[in-house]
C-alpha atoms as a PDB file:
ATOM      1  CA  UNK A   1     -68.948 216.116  71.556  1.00  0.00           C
ATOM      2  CA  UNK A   2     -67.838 212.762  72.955  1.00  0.00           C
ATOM      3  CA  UNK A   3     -65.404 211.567  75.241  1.00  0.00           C
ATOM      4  CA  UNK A   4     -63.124 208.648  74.356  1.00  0.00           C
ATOM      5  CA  UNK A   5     -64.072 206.117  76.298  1.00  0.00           C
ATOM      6  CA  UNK A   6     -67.976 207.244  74.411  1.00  0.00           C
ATOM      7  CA  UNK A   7     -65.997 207.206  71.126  1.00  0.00           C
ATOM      8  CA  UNK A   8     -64.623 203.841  71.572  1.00  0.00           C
ATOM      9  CA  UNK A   9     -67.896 201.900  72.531  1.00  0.00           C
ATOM     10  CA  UNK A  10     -69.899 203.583  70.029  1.00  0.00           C
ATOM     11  CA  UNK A  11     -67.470 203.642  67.126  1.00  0.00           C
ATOM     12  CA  UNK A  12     -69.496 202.447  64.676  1.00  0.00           C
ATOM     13  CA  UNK A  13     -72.477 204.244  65.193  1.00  0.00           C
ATOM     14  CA  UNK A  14     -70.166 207.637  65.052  1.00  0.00           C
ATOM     15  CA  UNK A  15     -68.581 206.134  61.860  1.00  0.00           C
ATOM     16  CA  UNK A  16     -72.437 205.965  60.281  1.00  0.00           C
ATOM     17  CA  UNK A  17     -73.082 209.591  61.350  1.00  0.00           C
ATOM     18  CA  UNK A  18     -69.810 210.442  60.084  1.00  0.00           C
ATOM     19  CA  UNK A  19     -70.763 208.228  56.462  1.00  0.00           C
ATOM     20  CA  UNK A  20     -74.416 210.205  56.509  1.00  0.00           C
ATOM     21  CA  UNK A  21     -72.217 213.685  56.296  1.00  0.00           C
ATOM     22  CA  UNK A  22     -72.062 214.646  60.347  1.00  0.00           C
ATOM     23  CA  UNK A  23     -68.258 215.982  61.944  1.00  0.00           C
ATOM     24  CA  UNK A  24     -67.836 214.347  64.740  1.00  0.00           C
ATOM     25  CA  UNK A  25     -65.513 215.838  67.623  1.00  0.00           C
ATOM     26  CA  UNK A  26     -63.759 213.468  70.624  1.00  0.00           C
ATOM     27  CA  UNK A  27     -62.701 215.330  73.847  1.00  0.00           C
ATOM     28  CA  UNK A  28     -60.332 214.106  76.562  1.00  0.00           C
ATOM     29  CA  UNK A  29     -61.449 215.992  79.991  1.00  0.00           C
ATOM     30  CA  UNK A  30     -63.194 218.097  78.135  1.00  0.00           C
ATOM     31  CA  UNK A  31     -60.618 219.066  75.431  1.00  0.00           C
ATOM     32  CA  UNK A  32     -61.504 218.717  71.709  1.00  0.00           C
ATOM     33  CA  UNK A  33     -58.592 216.262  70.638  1.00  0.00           C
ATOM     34  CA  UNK A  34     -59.777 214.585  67.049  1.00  0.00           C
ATOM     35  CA  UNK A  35     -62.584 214.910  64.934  1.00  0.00           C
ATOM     36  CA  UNK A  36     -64.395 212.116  62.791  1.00  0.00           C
ATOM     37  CA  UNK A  37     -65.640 213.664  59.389  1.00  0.00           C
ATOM     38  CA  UNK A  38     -67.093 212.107  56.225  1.00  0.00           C
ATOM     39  CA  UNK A  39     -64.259 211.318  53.740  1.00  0.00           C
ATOM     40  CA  UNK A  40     -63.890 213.231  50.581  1.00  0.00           C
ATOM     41  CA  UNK A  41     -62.404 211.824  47.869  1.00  0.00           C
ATOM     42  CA  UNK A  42     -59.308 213.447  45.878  1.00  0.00           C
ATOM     43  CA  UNK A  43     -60.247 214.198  42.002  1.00  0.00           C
ATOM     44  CA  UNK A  44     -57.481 214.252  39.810  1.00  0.00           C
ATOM     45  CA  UNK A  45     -56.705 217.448  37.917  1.00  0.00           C
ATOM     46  CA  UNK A  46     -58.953 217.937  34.589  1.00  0.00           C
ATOM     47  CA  UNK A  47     -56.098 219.292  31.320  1.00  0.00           C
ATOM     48  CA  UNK A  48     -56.833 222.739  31.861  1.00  0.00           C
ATOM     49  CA  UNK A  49     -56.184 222.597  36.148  1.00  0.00           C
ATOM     50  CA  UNK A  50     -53.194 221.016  35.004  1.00  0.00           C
ATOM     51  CA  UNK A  51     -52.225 223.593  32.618  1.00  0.00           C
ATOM     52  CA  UNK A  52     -53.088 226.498  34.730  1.00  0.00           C
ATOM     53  CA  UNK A  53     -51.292 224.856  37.543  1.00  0.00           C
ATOM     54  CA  UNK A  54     -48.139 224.332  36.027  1.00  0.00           C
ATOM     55  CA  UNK A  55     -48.655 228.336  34.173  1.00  0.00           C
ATOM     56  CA  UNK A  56     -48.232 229.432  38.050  1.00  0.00           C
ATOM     57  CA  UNK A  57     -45.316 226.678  39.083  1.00  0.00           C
ATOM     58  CA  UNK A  58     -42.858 226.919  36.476  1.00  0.00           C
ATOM     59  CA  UNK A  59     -40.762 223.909  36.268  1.00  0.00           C
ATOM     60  CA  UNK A  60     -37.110 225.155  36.325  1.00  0.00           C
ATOM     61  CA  UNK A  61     -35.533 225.321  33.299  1.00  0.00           C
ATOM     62  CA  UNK A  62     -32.350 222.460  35.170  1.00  0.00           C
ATOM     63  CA  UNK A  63     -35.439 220.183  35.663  1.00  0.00           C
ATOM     64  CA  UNK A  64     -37.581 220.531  32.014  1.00  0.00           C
ATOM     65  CA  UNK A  65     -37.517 216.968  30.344  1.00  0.00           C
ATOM     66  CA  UNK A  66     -37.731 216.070  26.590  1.00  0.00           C
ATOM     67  CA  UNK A  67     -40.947 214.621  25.623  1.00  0.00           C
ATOM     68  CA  UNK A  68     -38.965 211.307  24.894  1.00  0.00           C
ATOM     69  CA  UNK A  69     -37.083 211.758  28.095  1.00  0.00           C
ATOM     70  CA  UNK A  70     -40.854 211.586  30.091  1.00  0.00           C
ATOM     71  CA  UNK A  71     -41.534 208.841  27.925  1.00  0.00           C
ATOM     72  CA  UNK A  72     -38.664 206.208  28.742  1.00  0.00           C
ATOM     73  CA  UNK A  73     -39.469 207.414  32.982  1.00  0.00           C
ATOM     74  CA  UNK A  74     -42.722 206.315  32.271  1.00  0.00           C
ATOM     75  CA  UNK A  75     -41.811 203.174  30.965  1.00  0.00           C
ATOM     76  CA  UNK A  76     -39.703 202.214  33.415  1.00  0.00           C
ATOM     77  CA  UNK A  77     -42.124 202.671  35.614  1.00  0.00           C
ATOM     78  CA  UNK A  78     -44.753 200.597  34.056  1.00  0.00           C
ATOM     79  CA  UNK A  79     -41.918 197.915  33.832  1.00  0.00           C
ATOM     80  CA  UNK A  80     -40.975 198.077  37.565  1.00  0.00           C
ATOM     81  CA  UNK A  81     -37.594 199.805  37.263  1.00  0.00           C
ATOM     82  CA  UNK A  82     -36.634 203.137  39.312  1.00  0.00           C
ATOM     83  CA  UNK A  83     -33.350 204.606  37.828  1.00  0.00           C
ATOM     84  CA  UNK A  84     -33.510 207.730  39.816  1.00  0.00           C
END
């Protein structure tokens, strides 16, 4: 555990340990206040996630769009225009 003012003069050396997989915890008096951890990147959803995801949050029935519908919101948005 490190304090702050420890944290701030060694910043990038915790940043390393923190790149080489180590959680890192800062204290103030003695109090764990943050933690420095490795970063994880997000995946997207593969199909089937999708699929399973959507099987267990229904979209309501008011909110279901057309095929074409999702189509022309997606084009819009790949042309810079927000209708909503």
């Amino acid at each position: 555990m490190f304090n702050v003012l420890e944290a701030r003069n060694t910043l990038s050396s915790l940043v390393a340990r923190a790149e080489a997989g180590e959680e890192i915890v800062i204290a103030r008096r003695g109090v764990p206040v943050a933690k420095i951890v490795p970063y994880v990147p997000k995946r997207g959803m593969t199909g089937r996630e999708l699929v399973e995801w959507l099987e267990r949050n229904p979209i309501p029935e008011s909110q279901r769009k057309t095929a074409e519908e999702v189509d022309e919101v997606i084009r819009d948005i790949l042309e810079g225009r927000d209708d909503s």
